[in-house]
Protein backbone atom coordinates (compact mmCIF):
# COMPACT_ATOMS: atom_id res chain seq x y z
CA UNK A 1 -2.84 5.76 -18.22
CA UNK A 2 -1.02 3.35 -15.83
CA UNK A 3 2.30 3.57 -14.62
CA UNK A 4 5.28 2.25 -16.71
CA UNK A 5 6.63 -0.37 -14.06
CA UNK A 6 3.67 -2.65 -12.18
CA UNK A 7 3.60 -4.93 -9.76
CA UNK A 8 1.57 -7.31 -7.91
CA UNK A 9 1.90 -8.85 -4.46
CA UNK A 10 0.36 -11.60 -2.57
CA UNK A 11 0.02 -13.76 0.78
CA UNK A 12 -1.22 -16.95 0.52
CA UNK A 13 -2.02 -19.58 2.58
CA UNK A 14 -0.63 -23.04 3.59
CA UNK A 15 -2.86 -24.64 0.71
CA UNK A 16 -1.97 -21.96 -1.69
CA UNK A 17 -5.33 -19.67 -1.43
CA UNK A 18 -4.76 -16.22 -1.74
CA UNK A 19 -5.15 -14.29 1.56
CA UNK A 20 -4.06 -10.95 0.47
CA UNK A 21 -3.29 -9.13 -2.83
CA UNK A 22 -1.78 -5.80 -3.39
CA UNK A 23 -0.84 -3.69 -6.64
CA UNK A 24 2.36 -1.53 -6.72
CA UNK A 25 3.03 1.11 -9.29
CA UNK A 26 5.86 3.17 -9.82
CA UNK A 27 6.88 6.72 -11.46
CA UNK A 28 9.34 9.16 -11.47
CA UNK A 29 9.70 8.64 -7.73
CA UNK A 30 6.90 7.48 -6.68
CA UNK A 31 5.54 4.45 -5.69
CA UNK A 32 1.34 3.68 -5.60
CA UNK A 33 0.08 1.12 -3.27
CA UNK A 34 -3.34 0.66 -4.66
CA UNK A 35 -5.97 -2.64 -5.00
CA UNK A 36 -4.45 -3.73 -1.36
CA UNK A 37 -7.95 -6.49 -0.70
CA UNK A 38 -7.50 -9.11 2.48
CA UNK A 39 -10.23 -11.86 2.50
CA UNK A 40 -12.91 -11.45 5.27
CA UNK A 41 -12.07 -14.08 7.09
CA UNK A 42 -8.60 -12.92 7.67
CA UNK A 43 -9.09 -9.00 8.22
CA UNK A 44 -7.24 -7.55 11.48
CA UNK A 45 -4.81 -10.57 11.45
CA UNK A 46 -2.13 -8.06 10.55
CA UNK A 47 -2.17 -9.35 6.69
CA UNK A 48 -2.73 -5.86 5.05
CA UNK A 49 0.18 -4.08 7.08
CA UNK A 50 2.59 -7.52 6.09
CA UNK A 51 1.78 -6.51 2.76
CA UNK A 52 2.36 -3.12 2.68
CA UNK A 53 5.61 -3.48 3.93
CA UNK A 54 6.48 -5.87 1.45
CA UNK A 55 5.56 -3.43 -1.12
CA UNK A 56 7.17 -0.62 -0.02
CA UNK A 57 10.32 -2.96 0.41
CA UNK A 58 9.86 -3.72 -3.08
CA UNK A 59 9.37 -0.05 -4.23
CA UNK A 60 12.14 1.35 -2.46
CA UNK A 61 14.46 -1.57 -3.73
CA UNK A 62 13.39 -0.21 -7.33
CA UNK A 63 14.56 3.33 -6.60
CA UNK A 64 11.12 4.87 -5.03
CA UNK A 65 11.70 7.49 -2.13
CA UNK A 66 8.00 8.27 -2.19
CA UNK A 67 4.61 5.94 -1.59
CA UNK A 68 1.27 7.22 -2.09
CA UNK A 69 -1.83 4.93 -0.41
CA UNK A 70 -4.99 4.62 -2.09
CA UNK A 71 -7.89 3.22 0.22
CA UNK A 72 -11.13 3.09 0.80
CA UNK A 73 -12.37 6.51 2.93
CA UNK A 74 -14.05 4.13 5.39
CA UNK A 75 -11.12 1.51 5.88
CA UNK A 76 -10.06 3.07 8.92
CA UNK A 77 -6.98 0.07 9.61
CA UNK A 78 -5.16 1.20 6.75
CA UNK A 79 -6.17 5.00 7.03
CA UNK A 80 -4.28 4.74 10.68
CA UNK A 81 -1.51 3.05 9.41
CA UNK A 82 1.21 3.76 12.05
CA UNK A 83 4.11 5.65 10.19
CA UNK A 84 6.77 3.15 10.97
CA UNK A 85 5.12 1.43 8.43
CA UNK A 86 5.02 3.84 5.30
CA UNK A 87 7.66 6.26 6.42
CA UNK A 88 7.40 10.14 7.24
CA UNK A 89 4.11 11.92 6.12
CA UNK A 90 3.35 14.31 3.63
CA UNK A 91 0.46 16.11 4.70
CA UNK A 92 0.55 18.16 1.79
CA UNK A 93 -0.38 14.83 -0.40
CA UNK A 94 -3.59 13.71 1.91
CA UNK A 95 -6.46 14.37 -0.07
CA UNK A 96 -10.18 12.63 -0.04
CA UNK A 97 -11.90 11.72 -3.27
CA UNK A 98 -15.26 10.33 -3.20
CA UNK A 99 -15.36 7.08 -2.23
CA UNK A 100 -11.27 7.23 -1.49
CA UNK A 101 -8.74 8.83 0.58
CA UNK A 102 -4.64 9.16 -0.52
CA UNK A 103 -1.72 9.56 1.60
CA UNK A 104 1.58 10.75 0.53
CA UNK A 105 4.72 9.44 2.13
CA UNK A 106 8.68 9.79 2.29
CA UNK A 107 9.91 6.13 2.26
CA UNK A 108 11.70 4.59 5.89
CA UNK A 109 14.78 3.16 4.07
């Protein structure tokens, strides 16, 4: 079942090609930061941190107080995400799943 309010996020480049993409989803509080993909060529340029700001801009602007990051267990750049970025941890919420890894987090507003 998906969230009831979606969004989608981008960065693209000075010809219009998609350098980043990023899903938001949001309920009863919460805000999911899932399907966050940066094209090889521009990885460690900072573009998946840009985004994830911009999405949890976008979250807290429609009344989230709490994010939740879904990656990859062996993306280690957005694993280490410094908390400036995301807000104050929940360790409670960090939990590994197979193939991904979830971190709950109390929105910087």
């Amino acid at each position: 079942m998906s969230a009831p309010e979606q969004a989608f996020a981008s960065i693209r480049g000075d010809a219009g090609e998609v350098l980043a993409i990023g899903r938001l989803s949001i309920a009863d509080g919460w805000a999911g930061i899932t399907a966050v993909e940066v094209t090889r060529a521009r990885r460690g340029a900072g573009l998946g941190m840009a985004l994830t700001r911009a999405i949890c801009a976008e979250a807290a602007a429609r009344g989230a107080r709490r994010v939740f990051l879904q990656v990859e267990t062996d993306n280690i750049p957005a694993r280490t995400l410094p908390d400036p970025v995301l807000g104050s941890p929940l360790s409670a919420t960090r939990r590994e799943r197979g193939t991904w890894a979830e971190a709950g987090y109390s929105l910087r507003l």
